[in-house]
PDB file of N, CA and C in Angstrom:
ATOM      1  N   UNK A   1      -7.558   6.509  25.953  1.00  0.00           N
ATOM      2  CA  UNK A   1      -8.320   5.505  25.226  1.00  0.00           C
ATOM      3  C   UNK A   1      -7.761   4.126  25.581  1.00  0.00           C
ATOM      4  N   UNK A   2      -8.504   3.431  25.433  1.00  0.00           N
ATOM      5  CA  UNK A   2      -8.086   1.683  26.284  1.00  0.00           C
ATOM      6  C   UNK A   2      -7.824   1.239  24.799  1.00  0.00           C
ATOM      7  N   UNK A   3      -6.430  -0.076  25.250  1.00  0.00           N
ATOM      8  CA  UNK A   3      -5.968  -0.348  24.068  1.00  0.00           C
ATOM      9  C   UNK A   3      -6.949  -1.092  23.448  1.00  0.00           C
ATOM     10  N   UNK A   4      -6.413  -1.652  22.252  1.00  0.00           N
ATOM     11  CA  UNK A   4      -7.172  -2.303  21.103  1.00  0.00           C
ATOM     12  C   UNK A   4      -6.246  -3.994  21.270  1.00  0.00           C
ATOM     13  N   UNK A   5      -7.546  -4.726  21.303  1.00  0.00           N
ATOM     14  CA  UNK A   5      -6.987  -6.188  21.107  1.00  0.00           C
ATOM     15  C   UNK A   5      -6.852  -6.377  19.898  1.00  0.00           C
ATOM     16  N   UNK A   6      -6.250  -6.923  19.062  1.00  0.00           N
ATOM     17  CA  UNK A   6      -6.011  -7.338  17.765  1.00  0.00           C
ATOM     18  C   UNK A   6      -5.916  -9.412  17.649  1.00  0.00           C
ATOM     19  N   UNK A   7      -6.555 -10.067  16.875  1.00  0.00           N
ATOM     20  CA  UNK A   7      -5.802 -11.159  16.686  1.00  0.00           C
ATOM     21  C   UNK A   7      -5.375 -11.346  14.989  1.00  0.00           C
ATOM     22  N   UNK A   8      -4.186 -11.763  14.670  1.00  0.00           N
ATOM     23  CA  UNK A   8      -3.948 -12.069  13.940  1.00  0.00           C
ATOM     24  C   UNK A   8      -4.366 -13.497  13.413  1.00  0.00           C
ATOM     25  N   UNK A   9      -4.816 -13.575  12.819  1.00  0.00           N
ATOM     26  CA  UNK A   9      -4.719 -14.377  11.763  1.00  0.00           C
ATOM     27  C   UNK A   9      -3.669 -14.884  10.705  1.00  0.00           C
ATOM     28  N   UNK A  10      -3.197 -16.358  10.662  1.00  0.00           N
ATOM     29  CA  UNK A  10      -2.491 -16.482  10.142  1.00  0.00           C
ATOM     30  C   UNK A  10      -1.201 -16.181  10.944  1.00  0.00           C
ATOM     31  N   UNK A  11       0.358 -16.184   9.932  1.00  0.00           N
ATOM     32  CA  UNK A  11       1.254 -15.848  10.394  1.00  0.00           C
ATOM     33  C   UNK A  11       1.764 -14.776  10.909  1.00  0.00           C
ATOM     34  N   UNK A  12       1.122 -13.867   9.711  1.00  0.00           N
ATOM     35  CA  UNK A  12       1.335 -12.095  10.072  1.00  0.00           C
ATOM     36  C   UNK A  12       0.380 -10.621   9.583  1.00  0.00           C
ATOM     37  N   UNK A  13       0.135 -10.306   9.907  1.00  0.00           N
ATOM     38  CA  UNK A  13      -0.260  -8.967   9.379  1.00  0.00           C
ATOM     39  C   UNK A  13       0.627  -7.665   8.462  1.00  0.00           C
ATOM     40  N   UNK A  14       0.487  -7.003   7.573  1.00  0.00           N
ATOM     41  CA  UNK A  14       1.079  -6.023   7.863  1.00  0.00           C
ATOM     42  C   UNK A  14       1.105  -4.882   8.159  1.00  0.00           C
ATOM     43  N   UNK A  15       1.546  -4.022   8.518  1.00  0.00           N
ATOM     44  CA  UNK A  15       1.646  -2.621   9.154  1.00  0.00           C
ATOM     45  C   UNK A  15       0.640  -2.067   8.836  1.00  0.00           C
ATOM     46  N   UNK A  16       0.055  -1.549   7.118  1.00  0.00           N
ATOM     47  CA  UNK A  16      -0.254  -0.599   6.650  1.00  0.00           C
ATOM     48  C   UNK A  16      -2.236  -1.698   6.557  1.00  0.00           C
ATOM     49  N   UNK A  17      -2.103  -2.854   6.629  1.00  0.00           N
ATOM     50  CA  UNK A  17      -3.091  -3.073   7.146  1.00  0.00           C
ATOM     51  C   UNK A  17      -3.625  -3.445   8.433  1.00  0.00           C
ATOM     52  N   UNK A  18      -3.232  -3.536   9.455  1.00  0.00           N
ATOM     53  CA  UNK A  18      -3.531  -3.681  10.473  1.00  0.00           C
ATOM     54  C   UNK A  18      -4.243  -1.803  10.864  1.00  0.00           C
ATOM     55  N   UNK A  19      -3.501  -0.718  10.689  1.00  0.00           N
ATOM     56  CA  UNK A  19      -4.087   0.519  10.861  1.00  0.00           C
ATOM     57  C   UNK A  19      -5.743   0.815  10.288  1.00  0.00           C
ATOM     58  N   UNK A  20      -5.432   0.014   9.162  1.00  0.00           N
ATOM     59  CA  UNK A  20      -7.210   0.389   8.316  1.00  0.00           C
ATOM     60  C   UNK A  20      -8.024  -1.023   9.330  1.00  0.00           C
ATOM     61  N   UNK A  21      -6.987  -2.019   9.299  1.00  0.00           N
ATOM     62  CA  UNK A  21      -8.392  -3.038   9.658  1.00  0.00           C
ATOM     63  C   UNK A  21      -8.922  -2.558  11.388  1.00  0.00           C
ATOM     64  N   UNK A  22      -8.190  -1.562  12.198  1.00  0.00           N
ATOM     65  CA  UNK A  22      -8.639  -1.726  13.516  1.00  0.00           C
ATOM     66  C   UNK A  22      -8.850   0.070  13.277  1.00  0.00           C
ATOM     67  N   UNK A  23      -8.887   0.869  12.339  1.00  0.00           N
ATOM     68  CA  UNK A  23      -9.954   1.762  12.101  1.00  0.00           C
ATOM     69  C   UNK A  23      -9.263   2.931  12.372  1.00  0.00           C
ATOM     70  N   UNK A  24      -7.547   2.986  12.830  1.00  0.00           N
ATOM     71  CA  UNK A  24      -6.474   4.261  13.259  1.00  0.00           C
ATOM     72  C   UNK A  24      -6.426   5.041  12.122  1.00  0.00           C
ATOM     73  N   UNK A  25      -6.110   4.021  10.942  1.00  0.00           N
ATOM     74  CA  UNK A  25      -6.475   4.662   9.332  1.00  0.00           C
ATOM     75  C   UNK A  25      -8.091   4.860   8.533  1.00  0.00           C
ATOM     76  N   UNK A  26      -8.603   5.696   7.750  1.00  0.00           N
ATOM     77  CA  UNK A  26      -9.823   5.551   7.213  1.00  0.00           C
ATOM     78  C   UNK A  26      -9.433   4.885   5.823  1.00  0.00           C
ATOM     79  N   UNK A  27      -8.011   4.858   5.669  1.00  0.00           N
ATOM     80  CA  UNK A  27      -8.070   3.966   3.899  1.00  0.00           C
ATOM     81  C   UNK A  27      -6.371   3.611   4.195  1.00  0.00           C
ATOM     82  N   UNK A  28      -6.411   2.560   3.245  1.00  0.00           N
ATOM     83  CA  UNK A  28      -4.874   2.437   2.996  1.00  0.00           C
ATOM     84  C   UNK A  28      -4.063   3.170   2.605  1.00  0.00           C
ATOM     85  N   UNK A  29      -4.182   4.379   2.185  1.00  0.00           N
ATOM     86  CA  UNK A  29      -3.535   5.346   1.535  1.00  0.00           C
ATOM     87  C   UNK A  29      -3.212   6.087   2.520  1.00  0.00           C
ATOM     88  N   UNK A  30      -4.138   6.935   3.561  1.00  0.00           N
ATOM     89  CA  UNK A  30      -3.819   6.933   4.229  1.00  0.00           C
ATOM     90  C   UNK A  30      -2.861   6.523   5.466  1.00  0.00           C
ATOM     91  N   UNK A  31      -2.986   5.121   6.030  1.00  0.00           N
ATOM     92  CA  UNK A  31      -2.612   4.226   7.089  1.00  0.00           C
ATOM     93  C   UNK A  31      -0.958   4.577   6.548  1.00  0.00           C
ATOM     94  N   UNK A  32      -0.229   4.231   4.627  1.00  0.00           N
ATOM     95  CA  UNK A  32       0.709   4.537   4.316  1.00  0.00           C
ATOM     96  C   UNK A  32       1.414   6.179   4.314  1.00  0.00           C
ATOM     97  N   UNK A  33       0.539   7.072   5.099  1.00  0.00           N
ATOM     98  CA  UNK A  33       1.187   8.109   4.843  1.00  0.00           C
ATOM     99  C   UNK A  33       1.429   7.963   6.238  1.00  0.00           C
ATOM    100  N   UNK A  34       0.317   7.819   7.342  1.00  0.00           N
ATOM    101  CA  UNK A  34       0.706   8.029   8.595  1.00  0.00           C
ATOM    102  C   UNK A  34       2.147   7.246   8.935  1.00  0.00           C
ATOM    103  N   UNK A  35       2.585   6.222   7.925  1.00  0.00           N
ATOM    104  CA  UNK A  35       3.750   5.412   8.217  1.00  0.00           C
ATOM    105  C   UNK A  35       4.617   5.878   8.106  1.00  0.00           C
ATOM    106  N   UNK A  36       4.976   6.793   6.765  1.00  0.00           N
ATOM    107  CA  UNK A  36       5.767   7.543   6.504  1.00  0.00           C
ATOM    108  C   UNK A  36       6.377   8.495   6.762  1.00  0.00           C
ATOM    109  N   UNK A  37       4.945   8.958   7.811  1.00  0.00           N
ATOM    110  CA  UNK A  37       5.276  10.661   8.370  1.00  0.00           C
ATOM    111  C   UNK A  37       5.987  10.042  10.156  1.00  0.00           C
ATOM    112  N   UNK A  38       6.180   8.813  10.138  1.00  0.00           N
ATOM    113  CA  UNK A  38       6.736   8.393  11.657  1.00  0.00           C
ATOM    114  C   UNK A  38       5.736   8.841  13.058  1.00  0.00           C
ATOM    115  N   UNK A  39       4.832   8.621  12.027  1.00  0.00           N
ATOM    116  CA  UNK A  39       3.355   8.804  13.123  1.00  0.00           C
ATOM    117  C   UNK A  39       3.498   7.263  13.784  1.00  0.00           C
ATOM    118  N   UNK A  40       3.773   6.307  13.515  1.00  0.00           N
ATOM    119  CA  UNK A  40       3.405   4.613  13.945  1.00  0.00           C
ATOM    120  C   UNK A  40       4.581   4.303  14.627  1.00  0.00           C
ATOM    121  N   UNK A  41       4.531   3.288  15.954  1.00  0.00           N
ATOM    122  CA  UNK A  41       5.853   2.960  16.321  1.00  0.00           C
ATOM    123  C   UNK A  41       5.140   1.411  16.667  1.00  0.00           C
ATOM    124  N   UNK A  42       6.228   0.785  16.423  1.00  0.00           N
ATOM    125  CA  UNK A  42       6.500  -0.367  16.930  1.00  0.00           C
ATOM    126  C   UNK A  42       6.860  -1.114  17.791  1.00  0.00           C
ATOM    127  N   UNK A  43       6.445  -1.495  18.886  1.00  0.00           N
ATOM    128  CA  UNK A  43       7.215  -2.192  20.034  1.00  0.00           C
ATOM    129  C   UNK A  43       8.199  -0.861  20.397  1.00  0.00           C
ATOM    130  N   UNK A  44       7.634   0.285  20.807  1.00  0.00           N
ATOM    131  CA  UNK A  44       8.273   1.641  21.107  1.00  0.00           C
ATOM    132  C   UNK A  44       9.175   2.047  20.095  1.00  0.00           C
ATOM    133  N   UNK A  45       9.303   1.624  18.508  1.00  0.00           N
ATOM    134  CA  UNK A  45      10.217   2.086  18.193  1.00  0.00           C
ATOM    135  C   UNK A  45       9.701   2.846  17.007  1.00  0.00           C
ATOM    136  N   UNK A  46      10.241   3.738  16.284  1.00  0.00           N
ATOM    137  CA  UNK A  46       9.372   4.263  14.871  1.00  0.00           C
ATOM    138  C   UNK A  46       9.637   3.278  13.647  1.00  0.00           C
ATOM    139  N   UNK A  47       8.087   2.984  13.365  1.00  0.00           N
ATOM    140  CA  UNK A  47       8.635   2.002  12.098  1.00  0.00           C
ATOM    141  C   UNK A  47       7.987   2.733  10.570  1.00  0.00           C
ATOM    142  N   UNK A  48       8.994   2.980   9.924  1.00  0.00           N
ATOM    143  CA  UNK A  48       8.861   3.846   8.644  1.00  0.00           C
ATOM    144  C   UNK A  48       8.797   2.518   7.451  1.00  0.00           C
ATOM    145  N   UNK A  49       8.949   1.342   7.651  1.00  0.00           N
ATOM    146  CA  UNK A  49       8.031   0.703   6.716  1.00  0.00           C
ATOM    147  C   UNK A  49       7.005  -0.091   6.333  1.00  0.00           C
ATOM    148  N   UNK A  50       6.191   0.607   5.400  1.00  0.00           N
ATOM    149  CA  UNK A  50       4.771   0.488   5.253  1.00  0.00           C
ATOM    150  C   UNK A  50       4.393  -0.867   5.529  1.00  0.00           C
ATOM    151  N   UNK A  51       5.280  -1.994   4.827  1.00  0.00           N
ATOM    152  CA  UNK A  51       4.802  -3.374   4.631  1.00  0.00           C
ATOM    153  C   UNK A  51       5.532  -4.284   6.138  1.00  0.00           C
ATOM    154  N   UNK A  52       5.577  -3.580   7.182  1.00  0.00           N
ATOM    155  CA  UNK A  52       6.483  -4.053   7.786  1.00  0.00           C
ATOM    156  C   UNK A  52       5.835  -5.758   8.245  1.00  0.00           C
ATOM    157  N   UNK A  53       6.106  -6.646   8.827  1.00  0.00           N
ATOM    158  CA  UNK A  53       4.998  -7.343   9.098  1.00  0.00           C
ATOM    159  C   UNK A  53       4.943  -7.724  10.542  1.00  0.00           C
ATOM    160  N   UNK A  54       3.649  -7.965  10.835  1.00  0.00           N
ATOM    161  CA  UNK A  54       3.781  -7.854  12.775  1.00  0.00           C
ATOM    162  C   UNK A  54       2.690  -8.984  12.871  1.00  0.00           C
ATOM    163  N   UNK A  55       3.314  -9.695  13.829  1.00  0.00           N
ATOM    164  CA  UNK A  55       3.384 -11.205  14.515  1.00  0.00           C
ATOM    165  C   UNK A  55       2.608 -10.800  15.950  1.00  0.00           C
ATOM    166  N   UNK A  56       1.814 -11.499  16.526  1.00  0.00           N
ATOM    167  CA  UNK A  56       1.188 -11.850  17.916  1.00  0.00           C
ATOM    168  C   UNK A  56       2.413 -11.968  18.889  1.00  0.00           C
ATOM    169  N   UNK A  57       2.164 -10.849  19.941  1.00  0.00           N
ATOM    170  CA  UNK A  57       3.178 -10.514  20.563  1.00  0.00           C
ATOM    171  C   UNK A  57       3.513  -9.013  20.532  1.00  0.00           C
ATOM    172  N   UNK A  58       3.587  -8.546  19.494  1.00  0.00           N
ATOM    173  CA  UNK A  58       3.930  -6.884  19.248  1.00  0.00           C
ATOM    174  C   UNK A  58       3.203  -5.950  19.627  1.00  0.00           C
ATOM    175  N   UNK A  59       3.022  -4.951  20.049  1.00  0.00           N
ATOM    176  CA  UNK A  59       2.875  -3.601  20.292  1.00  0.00           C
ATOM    177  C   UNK A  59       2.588  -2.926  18.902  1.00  0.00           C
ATOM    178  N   UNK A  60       1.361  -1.987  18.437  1.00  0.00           N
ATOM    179  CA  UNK A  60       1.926  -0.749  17.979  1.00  0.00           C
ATOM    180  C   UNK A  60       0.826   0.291  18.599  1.00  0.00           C
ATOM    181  N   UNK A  61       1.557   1.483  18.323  1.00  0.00           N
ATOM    182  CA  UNK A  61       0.792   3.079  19.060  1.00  0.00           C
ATOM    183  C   UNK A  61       0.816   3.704  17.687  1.00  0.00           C
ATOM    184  N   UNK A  62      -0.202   4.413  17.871  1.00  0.00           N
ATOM    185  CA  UNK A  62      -0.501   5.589  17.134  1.00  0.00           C
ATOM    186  C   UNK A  62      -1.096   5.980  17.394  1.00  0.00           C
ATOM    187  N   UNK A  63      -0.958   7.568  17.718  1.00  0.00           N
ATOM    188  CA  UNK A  63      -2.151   8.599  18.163  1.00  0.00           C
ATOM    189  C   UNK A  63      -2.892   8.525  19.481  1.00  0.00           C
ATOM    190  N   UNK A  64      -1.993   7.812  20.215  1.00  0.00           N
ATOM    191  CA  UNK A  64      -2.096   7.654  21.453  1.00  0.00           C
ATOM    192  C   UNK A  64      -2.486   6.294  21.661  1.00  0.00           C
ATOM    193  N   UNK A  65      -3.394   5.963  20.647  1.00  0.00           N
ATOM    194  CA  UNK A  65      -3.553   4.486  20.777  1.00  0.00           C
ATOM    195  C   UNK A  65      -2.376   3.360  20.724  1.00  0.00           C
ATOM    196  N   UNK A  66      -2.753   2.667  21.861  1.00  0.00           N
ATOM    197  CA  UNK A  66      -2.018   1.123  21.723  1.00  0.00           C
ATOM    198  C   UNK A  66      -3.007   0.281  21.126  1.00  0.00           C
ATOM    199  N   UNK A  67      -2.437  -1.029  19.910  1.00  0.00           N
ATOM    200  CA  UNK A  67      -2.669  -2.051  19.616  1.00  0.00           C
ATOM    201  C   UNK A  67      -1.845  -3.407  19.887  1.00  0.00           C
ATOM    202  N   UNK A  68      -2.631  -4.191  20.431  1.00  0.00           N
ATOM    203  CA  UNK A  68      -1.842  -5.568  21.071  1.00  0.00           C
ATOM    204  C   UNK A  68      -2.170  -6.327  20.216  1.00  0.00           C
ATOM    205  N   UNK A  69      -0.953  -7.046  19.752  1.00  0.00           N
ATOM    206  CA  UNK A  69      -1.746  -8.199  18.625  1.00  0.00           C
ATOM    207  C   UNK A  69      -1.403  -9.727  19.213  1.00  0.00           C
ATOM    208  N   UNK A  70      -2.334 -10.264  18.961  1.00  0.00           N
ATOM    209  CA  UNK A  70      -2.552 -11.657  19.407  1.00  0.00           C
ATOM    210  C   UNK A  70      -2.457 -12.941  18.374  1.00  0.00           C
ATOM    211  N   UNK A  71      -2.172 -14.223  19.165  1.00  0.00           N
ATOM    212  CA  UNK A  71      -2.580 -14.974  17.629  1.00  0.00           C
ATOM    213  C   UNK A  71      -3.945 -15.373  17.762  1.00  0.00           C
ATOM    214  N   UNK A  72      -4.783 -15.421  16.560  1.00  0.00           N
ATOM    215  CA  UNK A  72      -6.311 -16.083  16.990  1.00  0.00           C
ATOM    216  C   UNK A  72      -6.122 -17.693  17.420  1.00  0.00           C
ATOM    217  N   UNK A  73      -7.390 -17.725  18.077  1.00  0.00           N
ATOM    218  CA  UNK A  73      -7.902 -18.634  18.343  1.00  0.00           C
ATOM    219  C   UNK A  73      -8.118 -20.187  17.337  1.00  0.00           C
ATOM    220  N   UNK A  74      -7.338 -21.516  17.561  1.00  0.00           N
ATOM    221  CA  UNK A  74      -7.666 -22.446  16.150  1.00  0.00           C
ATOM    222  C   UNK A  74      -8.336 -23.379  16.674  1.00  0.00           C
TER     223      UNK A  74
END
């Protein structure tokens, strides 16, 4: 699957929403379990917390998917 562009908005995103807003999660409840279960990594690394927050520039995978996050456009 071809990665996912992301732009952030603002300063940061966090973890457990960035999964629901680009659709890896179907709910937040979810997106927080897949976090938990060390399904999500970060810039290759496993990130086990939910609220983590991720900046334009970062990496995350899950489920084979890559997400690139960007800063938007001002």
């Amino acid at each position: 699957m071809p990665p996912i562009d992301f732009e952030v908005r603002g300063e940061h995103i966090t973890l457990d929403k960035l999964l629901k807003a680009t659709g890896l999660a179907p709910s937040g409840g979810q997106a927080k379990a897949m976090i938990g279960a060390g399904a999500v990594k970060v810039d290759g690394q496993t990130e086990l917390r939910k609220t983590c927050k991720l900046r334009a520039g970062q990496r995350v995978s899950c489920g084979g998917v890559e997400v690139r996050l960007s800063a938007a456009a001002t």
